[in-house]
Protein backbone atom coordinates (compact mmCIF):
# COMPACT_ATOMS: atom_id res chain seq x y z
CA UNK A 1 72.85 89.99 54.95
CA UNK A 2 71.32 88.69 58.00
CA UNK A 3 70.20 90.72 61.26
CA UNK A 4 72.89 89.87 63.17
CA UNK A 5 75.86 90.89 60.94
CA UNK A 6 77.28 94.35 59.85
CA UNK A 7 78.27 96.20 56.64
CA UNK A 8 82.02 95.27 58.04
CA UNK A 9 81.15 91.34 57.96
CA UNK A 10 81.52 90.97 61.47
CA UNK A 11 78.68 89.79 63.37
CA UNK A 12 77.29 91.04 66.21
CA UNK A 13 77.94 87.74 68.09
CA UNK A 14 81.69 87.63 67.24
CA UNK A 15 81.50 91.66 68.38
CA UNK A 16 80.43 90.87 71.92
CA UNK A 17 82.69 88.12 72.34
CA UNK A 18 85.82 90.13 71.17
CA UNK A 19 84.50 92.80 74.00
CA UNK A 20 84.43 90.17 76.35
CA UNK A 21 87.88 89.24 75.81
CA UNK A 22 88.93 92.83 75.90
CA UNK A 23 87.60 93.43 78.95
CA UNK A 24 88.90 90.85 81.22
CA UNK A 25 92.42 91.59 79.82
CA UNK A 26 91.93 94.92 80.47
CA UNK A 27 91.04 94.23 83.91
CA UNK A 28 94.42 92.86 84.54
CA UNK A 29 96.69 96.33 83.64
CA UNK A 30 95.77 98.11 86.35
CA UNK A 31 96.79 94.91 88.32
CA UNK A 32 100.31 94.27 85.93
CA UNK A 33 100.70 98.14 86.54
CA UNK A 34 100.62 98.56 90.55
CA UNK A 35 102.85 95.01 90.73
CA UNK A 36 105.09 97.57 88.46
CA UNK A 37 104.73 100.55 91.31
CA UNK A 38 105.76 97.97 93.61
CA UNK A 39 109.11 96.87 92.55
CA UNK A 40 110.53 100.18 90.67
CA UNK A 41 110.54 104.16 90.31
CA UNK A 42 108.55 103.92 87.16
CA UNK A 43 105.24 106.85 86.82
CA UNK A 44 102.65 106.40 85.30
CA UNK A 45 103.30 108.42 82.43
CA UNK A 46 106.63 106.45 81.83
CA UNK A 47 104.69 103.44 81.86
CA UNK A 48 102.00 104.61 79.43
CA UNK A 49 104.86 104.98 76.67
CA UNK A 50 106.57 101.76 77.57
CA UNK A 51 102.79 100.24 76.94
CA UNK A 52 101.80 102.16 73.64
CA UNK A 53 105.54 101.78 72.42
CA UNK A 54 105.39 97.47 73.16
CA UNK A 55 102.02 97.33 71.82
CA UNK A 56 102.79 99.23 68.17
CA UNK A 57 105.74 96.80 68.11
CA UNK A 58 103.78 93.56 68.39
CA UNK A 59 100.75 95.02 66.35
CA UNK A 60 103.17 96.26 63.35
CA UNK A 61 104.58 92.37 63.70
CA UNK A 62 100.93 91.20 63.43
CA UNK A 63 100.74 93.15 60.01
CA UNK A 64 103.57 91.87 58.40
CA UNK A 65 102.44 88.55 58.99
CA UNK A 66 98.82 89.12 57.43
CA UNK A 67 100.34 91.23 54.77
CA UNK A 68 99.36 88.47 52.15
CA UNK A 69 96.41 88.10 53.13
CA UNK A 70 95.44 92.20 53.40
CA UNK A 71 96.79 92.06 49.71
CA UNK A 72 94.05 89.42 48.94
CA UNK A 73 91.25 90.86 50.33
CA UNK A 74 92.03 94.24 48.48
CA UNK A 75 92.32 92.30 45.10
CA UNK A 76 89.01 90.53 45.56
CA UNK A 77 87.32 94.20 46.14
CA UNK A 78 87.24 95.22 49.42
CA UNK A 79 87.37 99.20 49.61
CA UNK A 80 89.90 101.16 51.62
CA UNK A 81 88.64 103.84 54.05
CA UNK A 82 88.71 107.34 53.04
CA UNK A 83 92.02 108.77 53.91
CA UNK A 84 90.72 111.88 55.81
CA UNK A 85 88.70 109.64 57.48
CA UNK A 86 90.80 107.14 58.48
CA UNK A 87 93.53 110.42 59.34
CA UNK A 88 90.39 111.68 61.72
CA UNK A 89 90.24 108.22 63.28
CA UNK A 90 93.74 107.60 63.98
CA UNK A 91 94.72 111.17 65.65
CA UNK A 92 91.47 111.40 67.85
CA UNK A 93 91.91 107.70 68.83
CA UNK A 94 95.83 108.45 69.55
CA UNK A 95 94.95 111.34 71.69
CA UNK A 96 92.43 109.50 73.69
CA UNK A 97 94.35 106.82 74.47
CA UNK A 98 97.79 108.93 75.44
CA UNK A 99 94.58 111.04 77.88
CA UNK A 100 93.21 107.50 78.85
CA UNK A 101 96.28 104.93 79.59
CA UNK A 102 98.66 108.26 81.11
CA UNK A 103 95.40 109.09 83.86
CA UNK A 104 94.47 105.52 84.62
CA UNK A 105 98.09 104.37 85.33
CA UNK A 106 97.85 107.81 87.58
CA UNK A 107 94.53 106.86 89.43
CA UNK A 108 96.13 103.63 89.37
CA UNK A 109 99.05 105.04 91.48
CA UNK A 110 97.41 107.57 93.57
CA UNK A 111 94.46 106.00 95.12
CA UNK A 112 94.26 101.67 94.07
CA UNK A 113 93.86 99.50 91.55
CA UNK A 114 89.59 98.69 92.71
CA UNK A 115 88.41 102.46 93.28
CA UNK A 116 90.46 104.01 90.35
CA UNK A 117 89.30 101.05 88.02
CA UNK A 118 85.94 101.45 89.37
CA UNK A 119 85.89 105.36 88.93
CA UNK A 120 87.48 105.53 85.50
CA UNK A 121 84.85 102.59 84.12
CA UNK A 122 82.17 103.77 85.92
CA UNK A 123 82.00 107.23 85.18
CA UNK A 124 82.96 106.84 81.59
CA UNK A 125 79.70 105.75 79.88
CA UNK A 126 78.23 108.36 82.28
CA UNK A 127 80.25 110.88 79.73
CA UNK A 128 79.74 108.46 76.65
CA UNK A 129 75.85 109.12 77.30
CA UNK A 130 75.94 112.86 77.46
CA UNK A 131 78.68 113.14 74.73
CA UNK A 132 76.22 110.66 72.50
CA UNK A 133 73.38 112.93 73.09
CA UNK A 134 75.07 115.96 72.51
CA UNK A 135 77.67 114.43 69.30
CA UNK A 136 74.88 112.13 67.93
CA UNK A 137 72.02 113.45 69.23
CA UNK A 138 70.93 110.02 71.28
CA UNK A 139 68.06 110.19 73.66
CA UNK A 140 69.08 110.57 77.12
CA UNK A 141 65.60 109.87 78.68
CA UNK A 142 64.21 110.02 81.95
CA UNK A 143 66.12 106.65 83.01
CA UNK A 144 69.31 107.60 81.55
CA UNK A 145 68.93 111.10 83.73
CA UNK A 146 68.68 109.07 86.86
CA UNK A 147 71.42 106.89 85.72
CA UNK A 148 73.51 110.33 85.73
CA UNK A 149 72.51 111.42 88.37
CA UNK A 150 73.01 108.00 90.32
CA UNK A 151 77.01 107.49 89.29
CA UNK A 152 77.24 111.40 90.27
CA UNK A 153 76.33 110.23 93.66
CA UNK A 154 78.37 107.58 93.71
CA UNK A 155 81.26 108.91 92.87
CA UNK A 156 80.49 111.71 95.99
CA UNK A 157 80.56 108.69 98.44
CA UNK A 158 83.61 107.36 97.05
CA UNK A 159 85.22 110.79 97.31
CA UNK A 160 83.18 112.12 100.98
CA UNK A 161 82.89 108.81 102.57
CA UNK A 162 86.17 106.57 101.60
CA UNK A 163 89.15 105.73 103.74
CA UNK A 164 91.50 108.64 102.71
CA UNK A 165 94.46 105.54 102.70
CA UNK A 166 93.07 104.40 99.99
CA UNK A 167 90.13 107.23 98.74
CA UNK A 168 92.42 109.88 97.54
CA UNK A 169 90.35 113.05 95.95
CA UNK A 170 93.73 113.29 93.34
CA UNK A 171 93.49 109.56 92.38
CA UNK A 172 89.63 110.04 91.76
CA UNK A 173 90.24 113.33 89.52
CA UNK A 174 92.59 111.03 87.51
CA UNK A 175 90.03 108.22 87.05
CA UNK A 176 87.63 110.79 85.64
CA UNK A 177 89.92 112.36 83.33
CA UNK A 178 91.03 108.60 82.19
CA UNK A 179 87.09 108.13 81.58
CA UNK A 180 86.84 111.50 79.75
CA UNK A 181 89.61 109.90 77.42
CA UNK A 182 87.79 106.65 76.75
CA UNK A 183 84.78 108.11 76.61
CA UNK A 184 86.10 109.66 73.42
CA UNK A 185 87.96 107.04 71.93
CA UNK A 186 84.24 104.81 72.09
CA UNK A 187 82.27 107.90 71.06
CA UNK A 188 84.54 108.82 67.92
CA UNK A 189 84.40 104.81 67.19
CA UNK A 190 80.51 104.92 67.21
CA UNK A 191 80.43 107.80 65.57
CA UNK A 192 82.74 106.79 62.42
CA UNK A 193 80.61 103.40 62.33
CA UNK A 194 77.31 105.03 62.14
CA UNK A 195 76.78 104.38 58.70
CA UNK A 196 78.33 101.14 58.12
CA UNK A 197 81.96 102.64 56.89
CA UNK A 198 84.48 100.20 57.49
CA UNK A 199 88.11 100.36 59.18
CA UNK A 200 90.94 97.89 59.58
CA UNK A 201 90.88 98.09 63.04
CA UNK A 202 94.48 96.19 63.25
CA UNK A 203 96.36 98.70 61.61
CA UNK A 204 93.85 101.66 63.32
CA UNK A 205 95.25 100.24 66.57
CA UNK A 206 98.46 100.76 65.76
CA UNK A 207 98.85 103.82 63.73
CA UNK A 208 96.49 104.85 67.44
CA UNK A 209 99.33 104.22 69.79
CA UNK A 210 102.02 105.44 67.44
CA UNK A 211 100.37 108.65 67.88
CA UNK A 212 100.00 108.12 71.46
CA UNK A 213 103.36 107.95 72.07
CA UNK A 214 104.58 110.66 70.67
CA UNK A 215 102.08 112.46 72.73
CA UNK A 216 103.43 110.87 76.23
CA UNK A 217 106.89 111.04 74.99
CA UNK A 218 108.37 114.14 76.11
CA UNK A 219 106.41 114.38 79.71
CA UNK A 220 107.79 110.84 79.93
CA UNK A 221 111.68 111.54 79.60
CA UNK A 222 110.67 114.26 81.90
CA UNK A 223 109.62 112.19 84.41
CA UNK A 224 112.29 109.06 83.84
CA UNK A 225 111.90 106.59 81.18
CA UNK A 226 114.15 103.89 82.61
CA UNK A 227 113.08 102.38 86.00
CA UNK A 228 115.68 101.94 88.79
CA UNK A 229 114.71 98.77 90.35
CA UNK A 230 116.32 95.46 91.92
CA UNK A 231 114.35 93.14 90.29
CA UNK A 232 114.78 93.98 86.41
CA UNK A 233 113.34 90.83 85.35
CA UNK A 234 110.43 91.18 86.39
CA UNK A 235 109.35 94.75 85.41
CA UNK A 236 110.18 93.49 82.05
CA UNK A 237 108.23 90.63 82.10
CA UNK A 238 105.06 93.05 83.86
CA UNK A 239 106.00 95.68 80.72
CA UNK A 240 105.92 92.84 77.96
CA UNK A 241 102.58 91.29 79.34
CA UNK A 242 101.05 94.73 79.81
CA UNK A 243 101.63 95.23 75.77
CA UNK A 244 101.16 92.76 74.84
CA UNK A 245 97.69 91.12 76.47
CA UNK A 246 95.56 94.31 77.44
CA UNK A 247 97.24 95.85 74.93
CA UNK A 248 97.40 95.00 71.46
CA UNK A 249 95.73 92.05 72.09
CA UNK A 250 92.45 94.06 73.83
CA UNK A 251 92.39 97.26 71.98
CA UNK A 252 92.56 95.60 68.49
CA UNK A 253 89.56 93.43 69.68
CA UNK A 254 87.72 96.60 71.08
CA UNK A 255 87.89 98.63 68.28
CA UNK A 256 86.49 95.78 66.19
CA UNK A 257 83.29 95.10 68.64
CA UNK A 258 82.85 98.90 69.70
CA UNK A 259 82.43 99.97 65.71
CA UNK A 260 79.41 96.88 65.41
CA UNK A 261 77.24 96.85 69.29
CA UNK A 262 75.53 100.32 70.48
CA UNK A 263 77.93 102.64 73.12
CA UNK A 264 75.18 101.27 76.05
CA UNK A 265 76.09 97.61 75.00
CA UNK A 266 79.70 98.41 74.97
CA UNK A 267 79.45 100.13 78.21
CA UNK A 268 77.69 97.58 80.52
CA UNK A 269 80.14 94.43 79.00
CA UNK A 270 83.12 96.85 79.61
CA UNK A 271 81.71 96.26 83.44
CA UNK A 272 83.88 93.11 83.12
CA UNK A 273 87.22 95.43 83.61
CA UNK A 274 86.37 97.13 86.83
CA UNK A 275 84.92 93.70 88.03
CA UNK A 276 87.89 91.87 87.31
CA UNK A 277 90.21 94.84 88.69
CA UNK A 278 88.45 94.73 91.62
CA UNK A 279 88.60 90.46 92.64
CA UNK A 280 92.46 91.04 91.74
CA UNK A 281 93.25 94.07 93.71
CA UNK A 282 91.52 92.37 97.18
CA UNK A 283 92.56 88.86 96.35
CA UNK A 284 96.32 88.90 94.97
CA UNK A 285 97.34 93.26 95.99
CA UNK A 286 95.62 92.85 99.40
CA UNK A 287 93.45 96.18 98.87
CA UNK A 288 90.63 96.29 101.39
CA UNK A 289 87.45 98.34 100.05
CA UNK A 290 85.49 100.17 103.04
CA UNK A 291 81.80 100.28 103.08
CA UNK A 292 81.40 103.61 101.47
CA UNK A 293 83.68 101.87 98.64
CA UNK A 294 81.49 99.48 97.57
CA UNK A 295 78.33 101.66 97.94
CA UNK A 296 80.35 104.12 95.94
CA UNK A 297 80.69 100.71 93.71
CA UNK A 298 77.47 99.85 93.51
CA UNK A 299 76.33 103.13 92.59
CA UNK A 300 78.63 103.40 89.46
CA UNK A 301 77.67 99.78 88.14
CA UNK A 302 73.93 100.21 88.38
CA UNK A 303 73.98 103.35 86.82
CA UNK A 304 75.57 102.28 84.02
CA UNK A 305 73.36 99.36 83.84
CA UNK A 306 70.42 101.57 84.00
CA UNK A 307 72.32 103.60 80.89
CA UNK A 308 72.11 99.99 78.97
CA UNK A 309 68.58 99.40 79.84
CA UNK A 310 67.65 102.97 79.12
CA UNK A 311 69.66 102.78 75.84
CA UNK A 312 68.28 99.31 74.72
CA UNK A 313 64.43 100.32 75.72
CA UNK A 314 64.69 103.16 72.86
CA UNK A 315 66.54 100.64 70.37
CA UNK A 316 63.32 98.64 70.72
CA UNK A 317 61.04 101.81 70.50
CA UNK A 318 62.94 102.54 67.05
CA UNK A 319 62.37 99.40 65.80
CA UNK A 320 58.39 98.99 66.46
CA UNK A 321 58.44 102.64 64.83
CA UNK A 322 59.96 101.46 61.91
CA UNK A 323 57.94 98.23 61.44
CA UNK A 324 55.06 100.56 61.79
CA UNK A 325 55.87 102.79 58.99
């Protein structure tokens, strides 16, 4: 087996790449979601179910049509993960996402597309970091504390200094409890891949937003699952793309990359989504970001760059240790 491949036969090259892909799509829901806001009565919660509920339907399609080819790979000897396991990884991934979609689209609504894309991604490998080193026992180190301690301050400047038209402290306690949901989905995904156990991350996916669903299902017939709107074409075309592109599409890639690269690599090529967010919500939604915005901005992406470098700097410390031995 060569150094850049994994027990699961996916490569660490192929990994990135599929993260890649995920993120820019995921960069675009936010955007699909407030052109959503704009032409109907739809919430956010409403609009997390019509996602998870589009995206089990194309990813169950996807399934049938490799069926034939899952039965071939079984034949030839590939093992099945243990069913508790797998059980584990399907209802912790289910909750995180119905915690994760439900508060973004809810950031999304309250306070922007940039700042609540910006908050969510940027403090969630803040929590991934301090989960890891409490979960898995990862180093934190002296860089990773500033790190911390720098997206902590950025978020207070986005909350303190913002325009309150488009700063809102609600939308901002949404994007953090969005990141606290994704921060578990890529902890639990690490976690499960620490020793090289493998997962069809297809039929994970979708198994993940069945249970999702049901989760948002009843506060989303509370709050209206049909959106009144004079333009019904086009919130179905937004709803389709939404599940079907950042949805089944990115999440099936994610889980595939996020079991192979470390939660630091994950975390800094995730960047790409609240990069993204941010070019579409000024150039196509007409946002405008204030200075204390993009300091706020700034602040989030270099500490989670400073997580990365923190992260990768041990990785390499590991690795002289063990050629040592």
């Amino acid at each position: 087996m060569s150094a850049s491949s994994t027990a699961s036969g996916l490569s660490v090259g192929r990994s990135l790449f599929y993260l890649v892909v995920a993120g820019v799509a995921w960069g675009t829901a936010g955007a699909a979601a407030s052109l959503v806001y704009r032409v109907s009565d739809i919430g956010p919660l409403s609009l997390s179910f019509w996602r998870c509920a589009g995206g089990l339907v194309l990813l169950l399609g996807a399934l049938a049509l490799r069926r034939r080819r899952a039965t071939a790979v079984v034949a030839a000897g590939a093992t099945a993960e243990p069913r508790r396991r797998r059980l584990i990884r399907v209802l912790g991934t289910g909750v995180g996402l119905a915690v994760f979609q439900s508060a973004y689209f809810a950031a999304v609504e309250e306070t922007g597309l940039a700042v609540g894309t910006v908050v969510t991604l940027g403090a969630g490998p803040v929590l991934i970091a301090l989960g890891a080193r409490l979960t898995m026992g990862e180093r934190l180190g002296g860089s990773g504390l500033i790190a911390v301690v720098g997206a902590l301050a950025g978020l207070v400047v986005l909350v303190l200094g913002g325009d309150g038209a488009t700063v809102r402290p609600a939308g901002i306690a949404y994007a953090v409890l969005a990141a606290a949901g994704y921060a578990a989905i890529t902890l639990l995904t690490r976690w499960l891949g620490r020793d090289g156990g493998t997962a069809d991350s297809l039929s994970t996916t979708a198994w993940a937003f069945a249970v999702a669903g049901l989760c948002v299902l009843p506060l989303a017939a509370g709050e209206g699952l049909l959106p009144h709107t004079a333009e019904p074409a086009q919130v179905l075309w937004l709803l389709l793309y939404v599940a079907a592109v950042p949805t089944a599409l990115a999440y099936a890639l994610y889980f595939a990359g996020a079991a192979v690269v470390r939660s630091a690599t994950v975390s800094v090529v995730m960047l790409l989504e609240p990069v993204s967010a941010a070019v579409i919500a000024v150039g196509l939604l007409d946002e405008q970001l204030t200075v204390a915005t993009v300091v706020g901005t700034l602040l989030l992406l270099a500490a989670v760059v400073g997580l990365a470098t923190a992260e990768a700097r041990l990785a390499s410390d590991r690795r002289k240790a063990a050629v040592l031995v």
